[in-house]
N, C-alpha and C. Protein backbone atom coordinates (compact mmCIF):
# COMPACT_ATOMS: atom_id res chain seq x y z
N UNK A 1 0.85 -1.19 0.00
CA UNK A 1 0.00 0.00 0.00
C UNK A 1 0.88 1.24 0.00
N UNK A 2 0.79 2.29 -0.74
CA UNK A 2 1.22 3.59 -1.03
C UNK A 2 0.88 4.20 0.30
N UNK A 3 2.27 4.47 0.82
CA UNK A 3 2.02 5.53 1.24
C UNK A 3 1.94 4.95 2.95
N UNK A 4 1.67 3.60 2.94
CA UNK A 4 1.06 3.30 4.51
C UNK A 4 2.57 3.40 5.77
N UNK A 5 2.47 3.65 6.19
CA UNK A 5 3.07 3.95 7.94
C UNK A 5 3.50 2.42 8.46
N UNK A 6 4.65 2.10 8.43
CA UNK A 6 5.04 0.47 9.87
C UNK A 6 5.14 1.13 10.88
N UNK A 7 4.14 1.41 11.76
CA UNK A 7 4.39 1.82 13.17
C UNK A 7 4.99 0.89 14.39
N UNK A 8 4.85 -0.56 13.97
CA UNK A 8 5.56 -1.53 14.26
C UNK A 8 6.92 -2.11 14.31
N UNK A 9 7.53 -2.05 14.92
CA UNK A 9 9.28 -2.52 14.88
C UNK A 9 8.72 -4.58 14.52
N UNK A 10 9.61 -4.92 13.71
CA UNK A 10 9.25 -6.39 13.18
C UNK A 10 10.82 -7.17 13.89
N UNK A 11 11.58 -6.30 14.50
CA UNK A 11 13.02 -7.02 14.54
C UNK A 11 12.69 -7.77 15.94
N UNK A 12 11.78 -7.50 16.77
CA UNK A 12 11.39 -8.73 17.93
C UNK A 12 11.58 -10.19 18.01
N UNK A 13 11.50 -10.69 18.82
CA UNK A 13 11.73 -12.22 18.51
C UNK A 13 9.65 -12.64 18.48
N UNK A 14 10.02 -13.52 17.51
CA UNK A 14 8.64 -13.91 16.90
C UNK A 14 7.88 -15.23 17.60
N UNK A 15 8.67 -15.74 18.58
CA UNK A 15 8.92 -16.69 19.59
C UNK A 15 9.02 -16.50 21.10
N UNK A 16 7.92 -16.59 21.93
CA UNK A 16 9.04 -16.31 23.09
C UNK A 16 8.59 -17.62 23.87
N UNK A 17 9.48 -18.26 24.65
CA UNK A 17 9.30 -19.76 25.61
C UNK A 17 9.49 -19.59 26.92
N UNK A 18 8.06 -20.23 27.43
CA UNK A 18 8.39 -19.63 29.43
C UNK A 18 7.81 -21.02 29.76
N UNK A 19 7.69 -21.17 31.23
CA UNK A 19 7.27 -22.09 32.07
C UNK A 19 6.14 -21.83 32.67
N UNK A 20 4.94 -22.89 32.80
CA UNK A 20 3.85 -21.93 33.97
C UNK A 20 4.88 -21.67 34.84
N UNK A 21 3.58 -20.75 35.94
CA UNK A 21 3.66 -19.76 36.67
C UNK A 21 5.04 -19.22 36.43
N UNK A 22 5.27 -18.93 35.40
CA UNK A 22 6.45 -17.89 35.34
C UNK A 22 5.66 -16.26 34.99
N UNK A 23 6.42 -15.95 34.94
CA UNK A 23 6.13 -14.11 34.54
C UNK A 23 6.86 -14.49 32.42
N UNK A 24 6.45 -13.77 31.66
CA UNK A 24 6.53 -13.39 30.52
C UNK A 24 6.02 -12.16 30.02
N UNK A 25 7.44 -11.44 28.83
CA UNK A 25 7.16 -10.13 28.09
C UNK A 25 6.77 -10.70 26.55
N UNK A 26 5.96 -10.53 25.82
CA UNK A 26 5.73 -10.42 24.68
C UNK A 26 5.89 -9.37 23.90
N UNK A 27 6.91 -9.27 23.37
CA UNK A 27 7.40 -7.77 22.36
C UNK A 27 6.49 -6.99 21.40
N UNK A 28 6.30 -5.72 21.56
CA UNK A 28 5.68 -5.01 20.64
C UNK A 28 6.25 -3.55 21.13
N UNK A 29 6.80 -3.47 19.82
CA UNK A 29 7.12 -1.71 20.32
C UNK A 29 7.22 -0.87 18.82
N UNK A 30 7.02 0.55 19.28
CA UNK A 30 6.90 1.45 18.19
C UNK A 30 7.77 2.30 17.54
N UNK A 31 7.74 1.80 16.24
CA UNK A 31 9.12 2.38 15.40
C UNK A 31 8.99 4.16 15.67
N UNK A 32 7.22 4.44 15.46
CA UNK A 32 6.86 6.12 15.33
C UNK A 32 5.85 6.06 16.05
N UNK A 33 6.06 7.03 17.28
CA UNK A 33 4.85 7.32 17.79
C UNK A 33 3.70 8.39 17.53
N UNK A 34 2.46 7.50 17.12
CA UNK A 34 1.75 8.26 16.67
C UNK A 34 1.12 9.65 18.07
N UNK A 35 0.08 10.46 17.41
CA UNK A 35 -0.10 11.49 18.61
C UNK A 35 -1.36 10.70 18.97
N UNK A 36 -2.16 9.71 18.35
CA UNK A 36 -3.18 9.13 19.58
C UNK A 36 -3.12 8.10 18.81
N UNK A 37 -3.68 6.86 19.37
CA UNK A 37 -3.57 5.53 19.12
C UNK A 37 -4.49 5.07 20.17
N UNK A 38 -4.83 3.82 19.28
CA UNK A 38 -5.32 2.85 20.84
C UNK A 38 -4.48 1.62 20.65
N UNK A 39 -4.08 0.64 21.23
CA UNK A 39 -3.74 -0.73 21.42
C UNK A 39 -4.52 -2.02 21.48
N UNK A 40 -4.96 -2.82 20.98
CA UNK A 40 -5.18 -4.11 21.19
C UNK A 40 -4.22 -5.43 21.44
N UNK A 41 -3.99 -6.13 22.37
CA UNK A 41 -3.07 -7.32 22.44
C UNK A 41 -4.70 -8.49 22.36
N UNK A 42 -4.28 -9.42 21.50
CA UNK A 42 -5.53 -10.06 21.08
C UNK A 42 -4.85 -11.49 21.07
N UNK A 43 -5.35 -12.28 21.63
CA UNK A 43 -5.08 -13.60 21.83
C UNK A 43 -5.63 -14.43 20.97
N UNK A 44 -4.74 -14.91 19.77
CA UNK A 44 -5.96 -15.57 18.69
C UNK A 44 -5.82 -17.07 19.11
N UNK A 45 -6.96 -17.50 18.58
CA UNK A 45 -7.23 -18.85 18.43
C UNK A 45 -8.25 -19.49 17.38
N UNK A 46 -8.92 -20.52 18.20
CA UNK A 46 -9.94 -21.30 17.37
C UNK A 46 -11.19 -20.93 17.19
N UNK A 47 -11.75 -19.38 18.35
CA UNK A 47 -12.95 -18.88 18.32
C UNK A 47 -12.85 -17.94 17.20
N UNK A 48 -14.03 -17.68 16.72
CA UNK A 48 -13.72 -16.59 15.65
C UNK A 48 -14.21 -14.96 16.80
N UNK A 49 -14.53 -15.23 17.40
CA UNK A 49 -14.57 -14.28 18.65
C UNK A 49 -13.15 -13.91 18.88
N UNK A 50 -13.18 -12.00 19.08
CA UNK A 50 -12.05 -12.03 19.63
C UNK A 50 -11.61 -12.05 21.29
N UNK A 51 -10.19 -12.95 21.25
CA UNK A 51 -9.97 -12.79 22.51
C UNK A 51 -8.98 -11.96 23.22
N UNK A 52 -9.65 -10.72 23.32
CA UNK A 52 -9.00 -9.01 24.06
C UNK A 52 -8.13 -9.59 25.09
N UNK A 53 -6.71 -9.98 25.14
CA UNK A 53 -6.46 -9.59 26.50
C UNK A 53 -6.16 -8.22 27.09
N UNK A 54 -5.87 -7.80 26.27
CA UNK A 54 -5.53 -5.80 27.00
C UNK A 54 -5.96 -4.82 26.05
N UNK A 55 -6.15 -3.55 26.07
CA UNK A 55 -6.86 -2.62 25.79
C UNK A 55 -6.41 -1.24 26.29
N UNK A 56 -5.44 -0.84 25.33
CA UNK A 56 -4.97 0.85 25.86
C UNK A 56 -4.71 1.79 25.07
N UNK A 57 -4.65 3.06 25.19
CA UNK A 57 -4.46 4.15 24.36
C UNK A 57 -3.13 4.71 25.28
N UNK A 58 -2.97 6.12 24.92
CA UNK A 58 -1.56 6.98 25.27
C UNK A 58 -1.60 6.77 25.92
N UNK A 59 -2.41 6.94 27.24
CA UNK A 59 -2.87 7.09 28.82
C UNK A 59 -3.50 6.20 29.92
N UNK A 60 -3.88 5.42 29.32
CA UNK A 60 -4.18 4.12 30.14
C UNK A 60 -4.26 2.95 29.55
N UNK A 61 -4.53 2.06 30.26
CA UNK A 61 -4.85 0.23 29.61
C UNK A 61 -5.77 -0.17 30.82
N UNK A 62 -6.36 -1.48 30.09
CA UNK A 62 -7.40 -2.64 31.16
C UNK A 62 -7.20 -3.58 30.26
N UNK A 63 -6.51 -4.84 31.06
CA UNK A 63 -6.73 -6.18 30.46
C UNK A 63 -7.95 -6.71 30.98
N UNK A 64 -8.09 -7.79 30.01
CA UNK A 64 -9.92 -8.20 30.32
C UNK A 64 -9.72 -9.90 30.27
N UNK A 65 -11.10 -10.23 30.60
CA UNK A 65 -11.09 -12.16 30.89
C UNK A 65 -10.10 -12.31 31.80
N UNK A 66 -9.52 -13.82 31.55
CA UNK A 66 -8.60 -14.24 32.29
C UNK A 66 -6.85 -13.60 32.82
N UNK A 67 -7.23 -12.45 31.70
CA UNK A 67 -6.28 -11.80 32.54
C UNK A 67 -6.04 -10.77 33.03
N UNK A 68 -7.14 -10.34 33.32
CA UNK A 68 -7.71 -9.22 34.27
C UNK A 68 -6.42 -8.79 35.04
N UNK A 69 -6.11 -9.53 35.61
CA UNK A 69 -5.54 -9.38 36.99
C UNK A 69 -3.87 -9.71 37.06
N UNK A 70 -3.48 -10.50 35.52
CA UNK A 70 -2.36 -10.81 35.53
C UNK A 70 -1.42 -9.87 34.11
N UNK A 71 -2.64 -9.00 33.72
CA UNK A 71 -1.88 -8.92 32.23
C UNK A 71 -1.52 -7.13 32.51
N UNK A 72 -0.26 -6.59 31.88
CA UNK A 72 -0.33 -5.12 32.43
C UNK A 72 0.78 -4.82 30.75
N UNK A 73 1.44 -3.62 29.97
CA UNK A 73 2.04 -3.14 29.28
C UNK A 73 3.00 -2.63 30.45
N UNK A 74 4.49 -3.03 29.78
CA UNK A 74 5.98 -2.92 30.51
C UNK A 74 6.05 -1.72 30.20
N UNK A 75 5.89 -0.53 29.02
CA UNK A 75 5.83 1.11 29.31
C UNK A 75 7.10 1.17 29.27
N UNK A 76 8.29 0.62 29.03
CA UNK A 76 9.69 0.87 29.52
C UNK A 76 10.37 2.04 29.03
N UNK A 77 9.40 2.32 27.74
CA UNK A 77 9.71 3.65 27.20
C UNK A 77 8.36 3.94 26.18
N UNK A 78 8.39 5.33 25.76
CA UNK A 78 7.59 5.63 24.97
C UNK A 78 7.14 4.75 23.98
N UNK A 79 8.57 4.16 23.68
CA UNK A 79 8.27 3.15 22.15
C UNK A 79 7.26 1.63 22.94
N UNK A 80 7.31 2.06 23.88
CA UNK A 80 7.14 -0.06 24.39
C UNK A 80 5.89 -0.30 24.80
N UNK A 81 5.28 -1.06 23.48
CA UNK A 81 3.77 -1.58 24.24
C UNK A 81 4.02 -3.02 24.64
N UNK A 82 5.16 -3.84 25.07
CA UNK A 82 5.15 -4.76 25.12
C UNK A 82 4.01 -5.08 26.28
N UNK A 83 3.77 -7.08 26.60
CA UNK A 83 2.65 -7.17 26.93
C UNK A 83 3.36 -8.22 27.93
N UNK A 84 3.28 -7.97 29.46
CA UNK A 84 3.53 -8.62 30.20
C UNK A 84 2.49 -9.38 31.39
N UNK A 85 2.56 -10.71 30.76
CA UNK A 85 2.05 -11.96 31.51
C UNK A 85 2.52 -12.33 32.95
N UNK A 86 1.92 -12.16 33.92
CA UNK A 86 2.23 -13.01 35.46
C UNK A 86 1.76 -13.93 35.12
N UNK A 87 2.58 -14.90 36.15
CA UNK A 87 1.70 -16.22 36.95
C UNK A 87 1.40 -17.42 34.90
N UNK A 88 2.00 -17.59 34.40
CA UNK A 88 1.43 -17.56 33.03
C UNK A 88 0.94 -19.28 33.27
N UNK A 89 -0.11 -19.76 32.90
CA UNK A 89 -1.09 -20.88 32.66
C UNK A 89 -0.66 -21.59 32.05
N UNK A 90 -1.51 -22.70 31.88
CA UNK A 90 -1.11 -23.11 30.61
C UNK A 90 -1.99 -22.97 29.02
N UNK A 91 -2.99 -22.45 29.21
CA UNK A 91 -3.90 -22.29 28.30
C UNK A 91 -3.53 -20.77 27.71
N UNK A 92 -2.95 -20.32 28.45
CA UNK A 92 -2.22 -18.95 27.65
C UNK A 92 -1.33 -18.80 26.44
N UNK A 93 -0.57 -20.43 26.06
CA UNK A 93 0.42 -20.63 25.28
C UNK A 93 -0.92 -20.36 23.97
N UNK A 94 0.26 -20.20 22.71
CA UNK A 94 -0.43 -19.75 22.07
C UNK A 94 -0.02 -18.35 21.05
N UNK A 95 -0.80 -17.83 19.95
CA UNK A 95 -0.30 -16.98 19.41
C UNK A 95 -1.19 -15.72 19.67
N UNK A 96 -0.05 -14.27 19.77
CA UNK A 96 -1.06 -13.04 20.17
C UNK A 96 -0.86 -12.30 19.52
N UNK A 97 -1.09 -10.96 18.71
CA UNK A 97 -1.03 -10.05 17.93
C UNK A 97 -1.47 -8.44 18.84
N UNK A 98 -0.07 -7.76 18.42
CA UNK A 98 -0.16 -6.38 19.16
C UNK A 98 -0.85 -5.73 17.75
N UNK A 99 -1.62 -4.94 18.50
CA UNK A 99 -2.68 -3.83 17.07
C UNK A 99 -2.44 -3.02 16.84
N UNK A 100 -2.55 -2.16 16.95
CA UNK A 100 -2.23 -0.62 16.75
C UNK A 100 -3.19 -0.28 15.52
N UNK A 101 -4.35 0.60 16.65
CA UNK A 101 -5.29 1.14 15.59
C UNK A 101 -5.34 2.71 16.00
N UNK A 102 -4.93 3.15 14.63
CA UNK A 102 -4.35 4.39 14.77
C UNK A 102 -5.64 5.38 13.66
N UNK A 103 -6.81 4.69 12.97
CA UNK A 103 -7.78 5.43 12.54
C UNK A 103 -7.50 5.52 10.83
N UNK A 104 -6.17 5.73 10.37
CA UNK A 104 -6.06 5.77 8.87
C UNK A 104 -5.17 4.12 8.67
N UNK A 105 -3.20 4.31 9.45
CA UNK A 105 -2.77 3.16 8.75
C UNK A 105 -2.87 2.20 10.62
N UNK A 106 -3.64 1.34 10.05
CA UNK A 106 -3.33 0.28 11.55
C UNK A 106 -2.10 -0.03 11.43
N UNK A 107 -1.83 -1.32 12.13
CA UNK A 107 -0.53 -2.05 11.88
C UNK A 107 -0.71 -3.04 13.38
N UNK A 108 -0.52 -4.02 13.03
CA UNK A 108 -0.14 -5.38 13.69
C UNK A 108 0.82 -6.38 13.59
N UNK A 109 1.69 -6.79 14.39
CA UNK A 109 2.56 -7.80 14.48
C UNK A 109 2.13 -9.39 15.43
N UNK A 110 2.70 -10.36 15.48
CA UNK A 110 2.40 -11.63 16.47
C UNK A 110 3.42 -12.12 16.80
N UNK A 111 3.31 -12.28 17.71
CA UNK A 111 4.32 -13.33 18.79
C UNK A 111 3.55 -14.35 19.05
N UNK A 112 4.13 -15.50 19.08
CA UNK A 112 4.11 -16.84 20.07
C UNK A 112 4.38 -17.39 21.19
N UNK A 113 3.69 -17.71 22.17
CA UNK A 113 3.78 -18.22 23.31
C UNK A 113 4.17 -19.17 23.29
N UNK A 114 5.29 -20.16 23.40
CA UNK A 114 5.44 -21.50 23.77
C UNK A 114 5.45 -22.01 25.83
N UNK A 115 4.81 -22.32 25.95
CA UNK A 115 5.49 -23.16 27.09
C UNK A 115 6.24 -24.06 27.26
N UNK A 116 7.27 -24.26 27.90
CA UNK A 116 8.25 -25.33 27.91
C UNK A 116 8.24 -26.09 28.83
């Protein structure tokens, strides 16, 4: 597409491998920061439903479902929406996609969960 925006850095690892109850970061960070955005981290699978785990713009986030309580963005810098898992399950393994819906060019990347 002419013209479209990678607001996405792609050089992440496309893989990441943890243990339950470990803690895990899932990489997503921003080559250009736009001046408003929102975020989706979306847990895909076999439902055609989506499954939201987090939900944020410039200024805040809420993870939702099962990980209400365990799921938060590391923030480590402006660029970093990465997506950090506590306590991680085992039904969490799996593949997730950071969003970035920015209103004209979106942009999304995925990582993989393995458990080991």
């Amino acid at each position: 597409l002419l013209g479209h925006i990678q607001y996405l850095e792609r050089s992440g690892p496309r893989v990441v491998d943890t243990h339950r109850g470990g803690n895990v970061t899932l990489p997503c960070r921003l080559r250009v920061v736009p001046r408003d955005y929102r975020l989706k981290w979306v847990k895909l699978g076999l439902s055609p439903r989506e499954n939201i785990a987090l939900m944020a713009d410039s200024r805040r986030e809420r993870a939702r479902g099962p990980f209400a309580s365990r799921a938060s963005l590391t923030r480590a810098d402006r660029h970093d929406l990465s997506l950090r898992i506590r306590d991680v399950r085992l039904e969490d393994s799996g593949r997730y996609k950071c969003e970035l819906i920015n209103g004209v060019d979106d942009d999304s990347v995925t990582v993989d969960l393995r458990l080991v």
